[in-house]
C-alpha atoms as a PDB file:
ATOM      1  CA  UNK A   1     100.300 133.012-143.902  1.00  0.00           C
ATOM      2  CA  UNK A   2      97.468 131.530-145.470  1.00  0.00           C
ATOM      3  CA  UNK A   3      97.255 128.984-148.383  1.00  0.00           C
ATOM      4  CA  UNK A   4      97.044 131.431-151.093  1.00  0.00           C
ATOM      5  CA  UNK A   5     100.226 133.538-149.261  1.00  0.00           C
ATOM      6  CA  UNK A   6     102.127 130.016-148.743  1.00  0.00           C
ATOM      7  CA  UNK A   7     101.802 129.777-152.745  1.00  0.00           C
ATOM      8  CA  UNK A   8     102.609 132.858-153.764  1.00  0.00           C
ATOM      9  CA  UNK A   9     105.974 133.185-151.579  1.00  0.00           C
ATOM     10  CA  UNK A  10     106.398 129.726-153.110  1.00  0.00           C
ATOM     11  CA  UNK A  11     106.276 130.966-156.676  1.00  0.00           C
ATOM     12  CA  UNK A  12     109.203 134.020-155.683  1.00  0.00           C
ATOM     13  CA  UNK A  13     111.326 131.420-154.234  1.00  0.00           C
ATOM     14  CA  UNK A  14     111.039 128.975-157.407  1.00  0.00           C
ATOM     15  CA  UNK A  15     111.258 131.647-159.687  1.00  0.00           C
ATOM     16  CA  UNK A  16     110.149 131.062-163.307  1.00  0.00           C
ATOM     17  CA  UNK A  17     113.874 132.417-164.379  1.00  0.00           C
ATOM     18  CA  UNK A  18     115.990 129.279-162.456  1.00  0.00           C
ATOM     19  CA  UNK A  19     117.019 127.293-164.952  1.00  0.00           C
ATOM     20  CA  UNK A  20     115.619 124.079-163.200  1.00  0.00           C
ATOM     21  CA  UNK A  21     112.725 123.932-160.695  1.00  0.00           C
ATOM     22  CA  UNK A  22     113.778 120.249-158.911  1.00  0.00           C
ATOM     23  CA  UNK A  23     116.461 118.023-159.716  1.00  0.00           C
ATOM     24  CA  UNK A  24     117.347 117.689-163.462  1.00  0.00           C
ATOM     25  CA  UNK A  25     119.656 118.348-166.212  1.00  0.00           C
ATOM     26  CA  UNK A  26     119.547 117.768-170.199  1.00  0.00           C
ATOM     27  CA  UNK A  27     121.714 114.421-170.110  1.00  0.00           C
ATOM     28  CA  UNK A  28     119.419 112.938-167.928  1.00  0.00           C
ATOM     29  CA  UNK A  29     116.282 113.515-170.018  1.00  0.00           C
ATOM     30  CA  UNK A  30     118.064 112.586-173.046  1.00  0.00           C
ATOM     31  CA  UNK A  31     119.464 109.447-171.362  1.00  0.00           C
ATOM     32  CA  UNK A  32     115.781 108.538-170.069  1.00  0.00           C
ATOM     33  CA  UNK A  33     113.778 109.405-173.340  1.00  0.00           C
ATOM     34  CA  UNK A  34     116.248 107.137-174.945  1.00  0.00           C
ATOM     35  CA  UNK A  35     116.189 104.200-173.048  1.00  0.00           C
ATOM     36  CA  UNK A  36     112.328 104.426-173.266  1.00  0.00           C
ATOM     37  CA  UNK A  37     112.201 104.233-176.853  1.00  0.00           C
ATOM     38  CA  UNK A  38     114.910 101.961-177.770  1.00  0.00           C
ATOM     39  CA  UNK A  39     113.202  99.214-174.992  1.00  0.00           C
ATOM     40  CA  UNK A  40     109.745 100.269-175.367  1.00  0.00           C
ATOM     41  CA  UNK A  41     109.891  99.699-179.582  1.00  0.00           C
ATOM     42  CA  UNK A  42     111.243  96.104-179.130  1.00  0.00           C
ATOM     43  CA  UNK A  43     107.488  94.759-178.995  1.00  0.00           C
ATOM     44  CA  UNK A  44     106.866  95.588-182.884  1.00  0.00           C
ATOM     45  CA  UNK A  45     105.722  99.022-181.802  1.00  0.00           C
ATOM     46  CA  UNK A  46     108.012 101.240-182.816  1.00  0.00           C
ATOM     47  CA  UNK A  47     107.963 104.888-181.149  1.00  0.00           C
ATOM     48  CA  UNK A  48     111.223 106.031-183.018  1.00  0.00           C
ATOM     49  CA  UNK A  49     110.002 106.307-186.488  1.00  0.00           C
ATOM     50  CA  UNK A  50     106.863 107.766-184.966  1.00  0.00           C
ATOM     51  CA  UNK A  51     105.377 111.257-184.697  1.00  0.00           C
ATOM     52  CA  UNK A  52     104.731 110.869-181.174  1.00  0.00           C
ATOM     53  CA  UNK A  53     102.261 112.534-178.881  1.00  0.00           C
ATOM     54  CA  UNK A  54     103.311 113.391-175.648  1.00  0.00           C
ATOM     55  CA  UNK A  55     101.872 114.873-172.491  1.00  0.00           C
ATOM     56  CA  UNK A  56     104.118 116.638-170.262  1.00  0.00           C
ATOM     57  CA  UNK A  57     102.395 117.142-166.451  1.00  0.00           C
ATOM     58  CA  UNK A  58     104.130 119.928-164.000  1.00  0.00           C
ATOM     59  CA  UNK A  59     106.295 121.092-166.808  1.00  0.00           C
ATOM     60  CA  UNK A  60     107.197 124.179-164.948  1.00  0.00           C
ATOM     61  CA  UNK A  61     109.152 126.566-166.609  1.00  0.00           C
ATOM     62  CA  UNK A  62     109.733 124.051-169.527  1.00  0.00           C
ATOM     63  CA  UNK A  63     113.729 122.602-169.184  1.00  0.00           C
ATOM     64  CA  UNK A  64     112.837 118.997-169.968  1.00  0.00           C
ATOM     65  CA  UNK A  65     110.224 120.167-171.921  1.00  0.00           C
ATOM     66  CA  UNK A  66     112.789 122.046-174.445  1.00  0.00           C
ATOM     67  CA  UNK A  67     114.691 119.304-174.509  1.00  0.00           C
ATOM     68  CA  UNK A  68     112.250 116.450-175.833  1.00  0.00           C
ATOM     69  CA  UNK A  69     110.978 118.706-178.260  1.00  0.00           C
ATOM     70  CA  UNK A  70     114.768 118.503-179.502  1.00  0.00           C
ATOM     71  CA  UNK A  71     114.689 114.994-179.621  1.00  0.00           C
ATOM     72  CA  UNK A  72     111.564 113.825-180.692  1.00  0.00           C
ATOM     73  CA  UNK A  73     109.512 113.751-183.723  1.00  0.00           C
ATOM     74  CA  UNK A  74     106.295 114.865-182.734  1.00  0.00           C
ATOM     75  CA  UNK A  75     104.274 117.518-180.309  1.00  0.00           C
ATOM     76  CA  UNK A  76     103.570 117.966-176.658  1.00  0.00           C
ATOM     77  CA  UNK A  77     101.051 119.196-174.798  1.00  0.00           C
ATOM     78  CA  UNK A  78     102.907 121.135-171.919  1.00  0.00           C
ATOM     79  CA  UNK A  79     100.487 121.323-168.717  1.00  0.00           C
ATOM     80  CA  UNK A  80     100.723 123.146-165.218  1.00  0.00           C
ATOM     81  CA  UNK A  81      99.015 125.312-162.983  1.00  0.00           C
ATOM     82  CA  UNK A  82     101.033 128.456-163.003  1.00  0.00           C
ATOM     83  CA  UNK A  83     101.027 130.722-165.670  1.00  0.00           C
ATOM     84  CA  UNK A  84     104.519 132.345-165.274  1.00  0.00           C
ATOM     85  CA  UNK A  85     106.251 129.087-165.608  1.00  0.00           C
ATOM     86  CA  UNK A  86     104.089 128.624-168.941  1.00  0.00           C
ATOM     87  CA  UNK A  87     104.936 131.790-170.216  1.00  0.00           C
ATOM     88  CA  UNK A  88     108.716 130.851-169.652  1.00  0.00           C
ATOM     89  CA  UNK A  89     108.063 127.899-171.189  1.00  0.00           C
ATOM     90  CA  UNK A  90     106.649 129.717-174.609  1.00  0.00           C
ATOM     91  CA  UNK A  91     109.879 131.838-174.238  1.00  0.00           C
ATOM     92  CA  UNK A  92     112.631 129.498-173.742  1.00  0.00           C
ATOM     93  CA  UNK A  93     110.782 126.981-176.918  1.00  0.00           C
ATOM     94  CA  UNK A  94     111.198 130.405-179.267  1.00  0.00           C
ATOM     95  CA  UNK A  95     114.315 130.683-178.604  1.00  0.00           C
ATOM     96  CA  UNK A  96     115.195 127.142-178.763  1.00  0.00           C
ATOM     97  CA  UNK A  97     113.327 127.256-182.340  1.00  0.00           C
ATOM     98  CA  UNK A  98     110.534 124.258-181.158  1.00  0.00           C
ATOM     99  CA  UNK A  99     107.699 126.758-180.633  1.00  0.00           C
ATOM    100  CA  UNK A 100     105.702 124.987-183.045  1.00  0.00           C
ATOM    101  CA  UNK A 101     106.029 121.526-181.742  1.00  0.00           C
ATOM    102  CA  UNK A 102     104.769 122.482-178.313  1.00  0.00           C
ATOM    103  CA  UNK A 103     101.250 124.114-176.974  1.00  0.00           C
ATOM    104  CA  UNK A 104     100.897 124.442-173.261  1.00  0.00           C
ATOM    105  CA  UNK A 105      97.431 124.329-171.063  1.00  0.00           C
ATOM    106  CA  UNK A 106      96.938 126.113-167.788  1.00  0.00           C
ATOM    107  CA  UNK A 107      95.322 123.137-165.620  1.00  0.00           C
ATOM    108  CA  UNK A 108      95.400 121.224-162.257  1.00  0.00           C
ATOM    109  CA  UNK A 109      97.191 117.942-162.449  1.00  0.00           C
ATOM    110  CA  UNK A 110      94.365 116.447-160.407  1.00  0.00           C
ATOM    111  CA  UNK A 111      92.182 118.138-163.139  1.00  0.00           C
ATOM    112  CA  UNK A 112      93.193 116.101-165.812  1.00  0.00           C
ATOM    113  CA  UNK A 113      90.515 113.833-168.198  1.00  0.00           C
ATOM    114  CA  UNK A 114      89.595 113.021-171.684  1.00  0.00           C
ATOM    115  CA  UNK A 115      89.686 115.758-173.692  1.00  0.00           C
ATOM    116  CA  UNK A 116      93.366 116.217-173.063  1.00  0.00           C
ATOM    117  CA  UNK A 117      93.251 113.104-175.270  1.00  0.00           C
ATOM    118  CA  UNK A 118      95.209 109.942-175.504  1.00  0.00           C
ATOM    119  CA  UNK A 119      99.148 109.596-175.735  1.00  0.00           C
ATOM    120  CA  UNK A 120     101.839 107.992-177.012  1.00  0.00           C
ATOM    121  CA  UNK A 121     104.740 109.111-174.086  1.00  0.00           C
ATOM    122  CA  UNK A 122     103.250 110.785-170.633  1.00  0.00           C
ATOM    123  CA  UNK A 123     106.489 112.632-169.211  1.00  0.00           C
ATOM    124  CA  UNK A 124     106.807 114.170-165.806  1.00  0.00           C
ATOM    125  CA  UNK A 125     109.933 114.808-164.030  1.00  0.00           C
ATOM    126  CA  UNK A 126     109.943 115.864-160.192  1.00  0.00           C
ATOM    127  CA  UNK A 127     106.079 116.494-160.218  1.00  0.00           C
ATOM    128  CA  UNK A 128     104.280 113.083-159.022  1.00  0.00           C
ATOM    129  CA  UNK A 129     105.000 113.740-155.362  1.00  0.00           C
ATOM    130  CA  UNK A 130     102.049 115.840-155.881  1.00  0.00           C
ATOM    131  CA  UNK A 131      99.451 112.994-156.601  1.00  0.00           C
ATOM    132  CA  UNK A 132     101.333 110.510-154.848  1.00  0.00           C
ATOM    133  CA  UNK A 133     104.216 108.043-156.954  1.00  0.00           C
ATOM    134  CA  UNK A 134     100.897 105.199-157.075  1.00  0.00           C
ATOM    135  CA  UNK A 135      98.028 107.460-157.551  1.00  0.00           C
ATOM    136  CA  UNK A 136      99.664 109.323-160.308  1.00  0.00           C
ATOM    137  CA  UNK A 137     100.593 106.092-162.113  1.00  0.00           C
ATOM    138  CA  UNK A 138      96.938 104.946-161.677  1.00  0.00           C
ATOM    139  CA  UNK A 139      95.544 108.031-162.728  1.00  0.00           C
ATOM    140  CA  UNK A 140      97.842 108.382-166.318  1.00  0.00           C
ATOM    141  CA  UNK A 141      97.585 105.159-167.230  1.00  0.00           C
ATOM    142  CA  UNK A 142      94.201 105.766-168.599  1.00  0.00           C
ATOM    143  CA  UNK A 143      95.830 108.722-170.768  1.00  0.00           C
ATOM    144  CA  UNK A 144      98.327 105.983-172.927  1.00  0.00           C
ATOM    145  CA  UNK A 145      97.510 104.457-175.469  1.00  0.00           C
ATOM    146  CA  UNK A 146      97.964 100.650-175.315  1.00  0.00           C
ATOM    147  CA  UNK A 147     101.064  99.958-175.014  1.00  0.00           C
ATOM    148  CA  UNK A 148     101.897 103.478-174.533  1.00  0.00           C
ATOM    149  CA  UNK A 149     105.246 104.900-172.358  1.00  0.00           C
ATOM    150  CA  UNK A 150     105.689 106.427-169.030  1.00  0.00           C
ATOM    151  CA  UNK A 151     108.582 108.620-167.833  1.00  0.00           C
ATOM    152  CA  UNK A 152     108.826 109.868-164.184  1.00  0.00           C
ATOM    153  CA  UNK A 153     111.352 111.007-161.573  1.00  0.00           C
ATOM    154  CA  UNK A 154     110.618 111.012-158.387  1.00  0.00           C
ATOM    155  CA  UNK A 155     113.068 111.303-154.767  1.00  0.00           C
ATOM    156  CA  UNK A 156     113.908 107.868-153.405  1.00  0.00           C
ATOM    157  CA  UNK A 157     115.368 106.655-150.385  1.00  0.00           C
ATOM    158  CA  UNK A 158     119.175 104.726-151.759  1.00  0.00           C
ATOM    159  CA  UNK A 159     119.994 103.069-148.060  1.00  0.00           C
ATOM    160  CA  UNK A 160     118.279 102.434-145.026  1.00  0.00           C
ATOM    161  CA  UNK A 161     120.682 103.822-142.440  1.00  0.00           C
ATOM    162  CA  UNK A 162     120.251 107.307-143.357  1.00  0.00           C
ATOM    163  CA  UNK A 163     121.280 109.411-140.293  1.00  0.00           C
ATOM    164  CA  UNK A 164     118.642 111.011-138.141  1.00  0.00           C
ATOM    165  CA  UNK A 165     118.859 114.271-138.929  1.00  0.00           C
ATOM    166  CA  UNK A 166     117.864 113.348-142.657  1.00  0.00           C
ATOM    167  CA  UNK A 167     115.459 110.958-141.788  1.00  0.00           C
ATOM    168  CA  UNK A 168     113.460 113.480-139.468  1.00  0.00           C
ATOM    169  CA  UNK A 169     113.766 116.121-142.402  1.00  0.00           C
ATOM    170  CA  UNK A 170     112.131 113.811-144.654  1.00  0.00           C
ATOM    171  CA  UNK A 171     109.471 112.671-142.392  1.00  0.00           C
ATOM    172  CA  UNK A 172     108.004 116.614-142.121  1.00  0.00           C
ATOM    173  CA  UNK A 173     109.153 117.444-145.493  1.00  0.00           C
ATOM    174  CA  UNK A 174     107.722 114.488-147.872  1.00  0.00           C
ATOM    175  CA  UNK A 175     106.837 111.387-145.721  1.00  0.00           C
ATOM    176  CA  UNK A 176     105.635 109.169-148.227  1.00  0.00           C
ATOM    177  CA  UNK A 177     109.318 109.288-149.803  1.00  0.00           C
ATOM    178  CA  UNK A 178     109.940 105.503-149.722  1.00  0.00           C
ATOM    179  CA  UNK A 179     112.792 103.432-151.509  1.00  0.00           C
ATOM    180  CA  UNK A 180     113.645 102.158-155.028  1.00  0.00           C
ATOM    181  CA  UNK A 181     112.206  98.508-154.754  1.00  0.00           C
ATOM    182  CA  UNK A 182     109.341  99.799-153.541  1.00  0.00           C
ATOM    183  CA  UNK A 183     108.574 102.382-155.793  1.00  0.00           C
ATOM    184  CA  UNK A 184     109.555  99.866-158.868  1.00  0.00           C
ATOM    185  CA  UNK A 185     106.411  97.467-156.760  1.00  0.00           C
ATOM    186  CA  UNK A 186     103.994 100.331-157.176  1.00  0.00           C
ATOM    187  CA  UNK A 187     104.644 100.430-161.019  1.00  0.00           C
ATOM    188  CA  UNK A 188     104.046  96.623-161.496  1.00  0.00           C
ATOM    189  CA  UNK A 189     101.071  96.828-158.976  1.00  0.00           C
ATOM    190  CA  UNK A 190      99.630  99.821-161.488  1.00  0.00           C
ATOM    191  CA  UNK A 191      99.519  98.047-164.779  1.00  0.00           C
ATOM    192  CA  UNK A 192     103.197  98.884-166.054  1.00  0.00           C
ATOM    193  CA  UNK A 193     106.464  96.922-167.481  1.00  0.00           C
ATOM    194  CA  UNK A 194     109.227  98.165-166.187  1.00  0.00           C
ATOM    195  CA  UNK A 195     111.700  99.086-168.943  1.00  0.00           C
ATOM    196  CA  UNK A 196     114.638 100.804-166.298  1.00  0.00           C
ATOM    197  CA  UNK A 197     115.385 103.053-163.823  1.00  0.00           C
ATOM    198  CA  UNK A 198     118.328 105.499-163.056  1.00  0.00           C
ATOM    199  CA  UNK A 199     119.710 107.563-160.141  1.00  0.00           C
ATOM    200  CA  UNK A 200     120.621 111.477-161.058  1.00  0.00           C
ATOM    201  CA  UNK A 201     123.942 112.373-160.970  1.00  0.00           C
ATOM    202  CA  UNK A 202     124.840 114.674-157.930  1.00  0.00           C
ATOM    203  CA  UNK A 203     125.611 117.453-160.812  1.00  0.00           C
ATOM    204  CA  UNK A 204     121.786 117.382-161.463  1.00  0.00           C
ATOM    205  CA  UNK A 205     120.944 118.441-158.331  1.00  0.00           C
ATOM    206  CA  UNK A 206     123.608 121.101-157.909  1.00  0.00           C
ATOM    207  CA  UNK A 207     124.297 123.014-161.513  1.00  0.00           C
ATOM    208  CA  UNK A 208     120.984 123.978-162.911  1.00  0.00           C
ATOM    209  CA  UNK A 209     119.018 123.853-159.195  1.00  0.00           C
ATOM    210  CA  UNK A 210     120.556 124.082-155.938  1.00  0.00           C
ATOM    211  CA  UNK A 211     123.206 126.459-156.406  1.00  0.00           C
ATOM    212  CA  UNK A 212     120.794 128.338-158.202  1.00  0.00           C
ATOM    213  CA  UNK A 213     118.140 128.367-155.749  1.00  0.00           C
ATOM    214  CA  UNK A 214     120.465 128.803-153.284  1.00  0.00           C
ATOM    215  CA  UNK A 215     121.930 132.002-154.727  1.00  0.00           C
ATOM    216  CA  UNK A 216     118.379 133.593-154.258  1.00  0.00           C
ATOM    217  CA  UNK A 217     118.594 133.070-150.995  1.00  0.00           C
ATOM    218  CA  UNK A 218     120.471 135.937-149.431  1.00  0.00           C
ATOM    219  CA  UNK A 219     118.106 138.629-151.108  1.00  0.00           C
ATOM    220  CA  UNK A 220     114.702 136.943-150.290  1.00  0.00           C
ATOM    221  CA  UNK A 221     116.327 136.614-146.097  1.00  0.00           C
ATOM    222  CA  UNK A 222     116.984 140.615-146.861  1.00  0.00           C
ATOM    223  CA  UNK A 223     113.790 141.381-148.342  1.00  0.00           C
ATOM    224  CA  UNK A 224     111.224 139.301-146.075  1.00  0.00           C
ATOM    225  CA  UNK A 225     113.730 139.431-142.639  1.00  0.00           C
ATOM    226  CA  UNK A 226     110.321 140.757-141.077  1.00  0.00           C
ATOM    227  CA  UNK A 227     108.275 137.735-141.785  1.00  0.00           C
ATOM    228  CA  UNK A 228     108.925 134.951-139.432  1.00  0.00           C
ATOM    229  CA  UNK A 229     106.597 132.714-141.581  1.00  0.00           C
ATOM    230  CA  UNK A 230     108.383 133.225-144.562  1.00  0.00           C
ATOM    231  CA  UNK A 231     111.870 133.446-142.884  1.00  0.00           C
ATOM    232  CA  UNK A 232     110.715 129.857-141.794  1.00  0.00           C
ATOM    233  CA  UNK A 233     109.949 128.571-145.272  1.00  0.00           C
ATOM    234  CA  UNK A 234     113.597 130.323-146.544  1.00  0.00           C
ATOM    235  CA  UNK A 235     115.189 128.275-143.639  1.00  0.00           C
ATOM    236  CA  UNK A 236     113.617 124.877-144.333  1.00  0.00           C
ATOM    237  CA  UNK A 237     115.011 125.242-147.846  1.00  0.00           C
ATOM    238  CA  UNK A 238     118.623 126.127-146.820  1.00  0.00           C
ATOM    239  CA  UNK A 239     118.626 122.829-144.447  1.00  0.00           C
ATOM    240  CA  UNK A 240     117.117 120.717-147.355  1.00  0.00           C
ATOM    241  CA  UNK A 241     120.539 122.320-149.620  1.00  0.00           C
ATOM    242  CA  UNK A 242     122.722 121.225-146.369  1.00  0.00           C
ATOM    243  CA  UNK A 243     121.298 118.158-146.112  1.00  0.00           C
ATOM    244  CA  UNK A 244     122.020 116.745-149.323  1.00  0.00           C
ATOM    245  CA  UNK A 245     125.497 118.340-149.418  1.00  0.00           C
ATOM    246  CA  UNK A 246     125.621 116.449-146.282  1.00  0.00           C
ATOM    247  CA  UNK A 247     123.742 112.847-147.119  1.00  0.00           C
ATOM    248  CA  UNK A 248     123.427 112.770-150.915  1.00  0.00           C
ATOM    249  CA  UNK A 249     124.838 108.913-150.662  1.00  0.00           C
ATOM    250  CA  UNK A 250     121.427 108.459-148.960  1.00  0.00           C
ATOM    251  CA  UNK A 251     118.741 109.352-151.367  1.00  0.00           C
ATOM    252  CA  UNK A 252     118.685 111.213-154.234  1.00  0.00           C
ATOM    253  CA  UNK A 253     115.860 111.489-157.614  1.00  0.00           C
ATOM    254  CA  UNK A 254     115.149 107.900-159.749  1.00  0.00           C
ATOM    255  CA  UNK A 255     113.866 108.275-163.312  1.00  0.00           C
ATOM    256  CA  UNK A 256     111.737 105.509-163.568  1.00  0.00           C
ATOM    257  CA  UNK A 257     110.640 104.462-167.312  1.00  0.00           C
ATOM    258  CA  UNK A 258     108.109 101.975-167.946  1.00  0.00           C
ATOM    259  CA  UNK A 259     104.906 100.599-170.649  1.00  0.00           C
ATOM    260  CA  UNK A 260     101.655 100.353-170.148  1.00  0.00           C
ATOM    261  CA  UNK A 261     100.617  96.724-170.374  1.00  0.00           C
END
């Protein structure tokens, strides 16, 4: 397969209609914009009683995105690079009745500048691995506002005496996963406060993504049994299921929250 054919199988795998595209559920993004707010208003700057402007990057098909524009007071832009998920997006906000506080914008994360404006909250959960955890804090800083707040999740080594078998997974599948402390080094090193951080509860990875994704499966082995490429990719995402089942005291997905200083 080439490129294009890698991201297009990609696409039917993650499937615009799974509830969640990574790890994530409502609590958490409740629980994170939250904490953000409550800390991040304790400087005389409060974002609670504001209309706040926020900038959502890999939104996918819109689940976290739904569920700020529940809780906040305000709009967001909605951004990624794959129309489906937007259109998802559109539909799910209808339905939830927060259409209107919501546009979305078909663009590259590393296409991002100016005239997307400047923000009050930059959100992003389980998208930074695609910049890199440092260059995509570098790169949003410049889209805050002074003093301006920061949400991310990203995967996170929790101990260093994961077994091999995990550790050689990881080293193919996303080798610049590193741990916590580190991680919470890169935000200080990139011009941010830390406000907190939090590990996902197991049930964020398994209700509303894995055993989703994982009840695809069968059909797409059925359907593309002739394609070893593809047959590969279907493979590598059944071990990745296993391995967590397996190691999930090991690593797991860290909101990080944090102001721009």
């Amino acid at each position: 397969m080439d490129m294009q054919e890698q991201m297009n199988f990609i696409h039917e795998i993650f499937s615009a209609s799974l509830p969640h595209l990574g790890a994530g559920d409502d609590a958490s993004t409740k629980k994170a914009l939250a904490m953000l707010l409550e800390a991040g208003s304790s400087a005389g700057n409060d974002f609670r009683s504001r209309k706040l402007r926020v900038l959502d990057i890999g939104c996918g098909n819109g689940a976290p995105t739904i569920q700020l524009a529940k809780d906040i007071d305000g709009t967001i832009l909605a951004v990624d690079n794959h129309q489906p998920y937007l259109d998802e997006l559109r539909r799910r906000a209808k339905a939830a009745g927060v259409a209107e506080k919501i546009q979305t914008r078909l663009k590259d994360m590393h296409d991002l500048g100016p005239e997307e404006g400047v923000f009050d909250l930059v959100w992003s959960e389980g998208a930074i691995f695609i910049t890199g955890f440092s260059a995509g804090l570098a790169a949003w800083r410049s889209m805050l506002e002074a003093g301006g707040l920061l949400a991310v999740s990203e995967m996170a080594w929790f101990r260093s005496d994961a077994p091999a078998d995990c550790r050689r997974f990881f080293a193919d599948a996303y080798p610049a996963m590193t741990d916590v402390g580190s991680n919470l080094a890169m935000i200080q090193a990139c011009g941010y406060k830390e406000i907190g951080h939090f590990s996902l509860p197991e049930s964020a990875w398994w209700d509303s993504y894995y055993d989703p994704l994982g009840a695809r499966l069968p059909a797409l082995r059925e359907k593309h049994a002739a394609d070893p490429g593809k047959m590969e990719m279907l493979a590598a995402i059944q071990t990745e299921i296993d391995l967590y089942r397996k190691y999930s005291a090991y690593y797991g997905n860290v909101f990080y929250l944090m102001q721009r200083i």
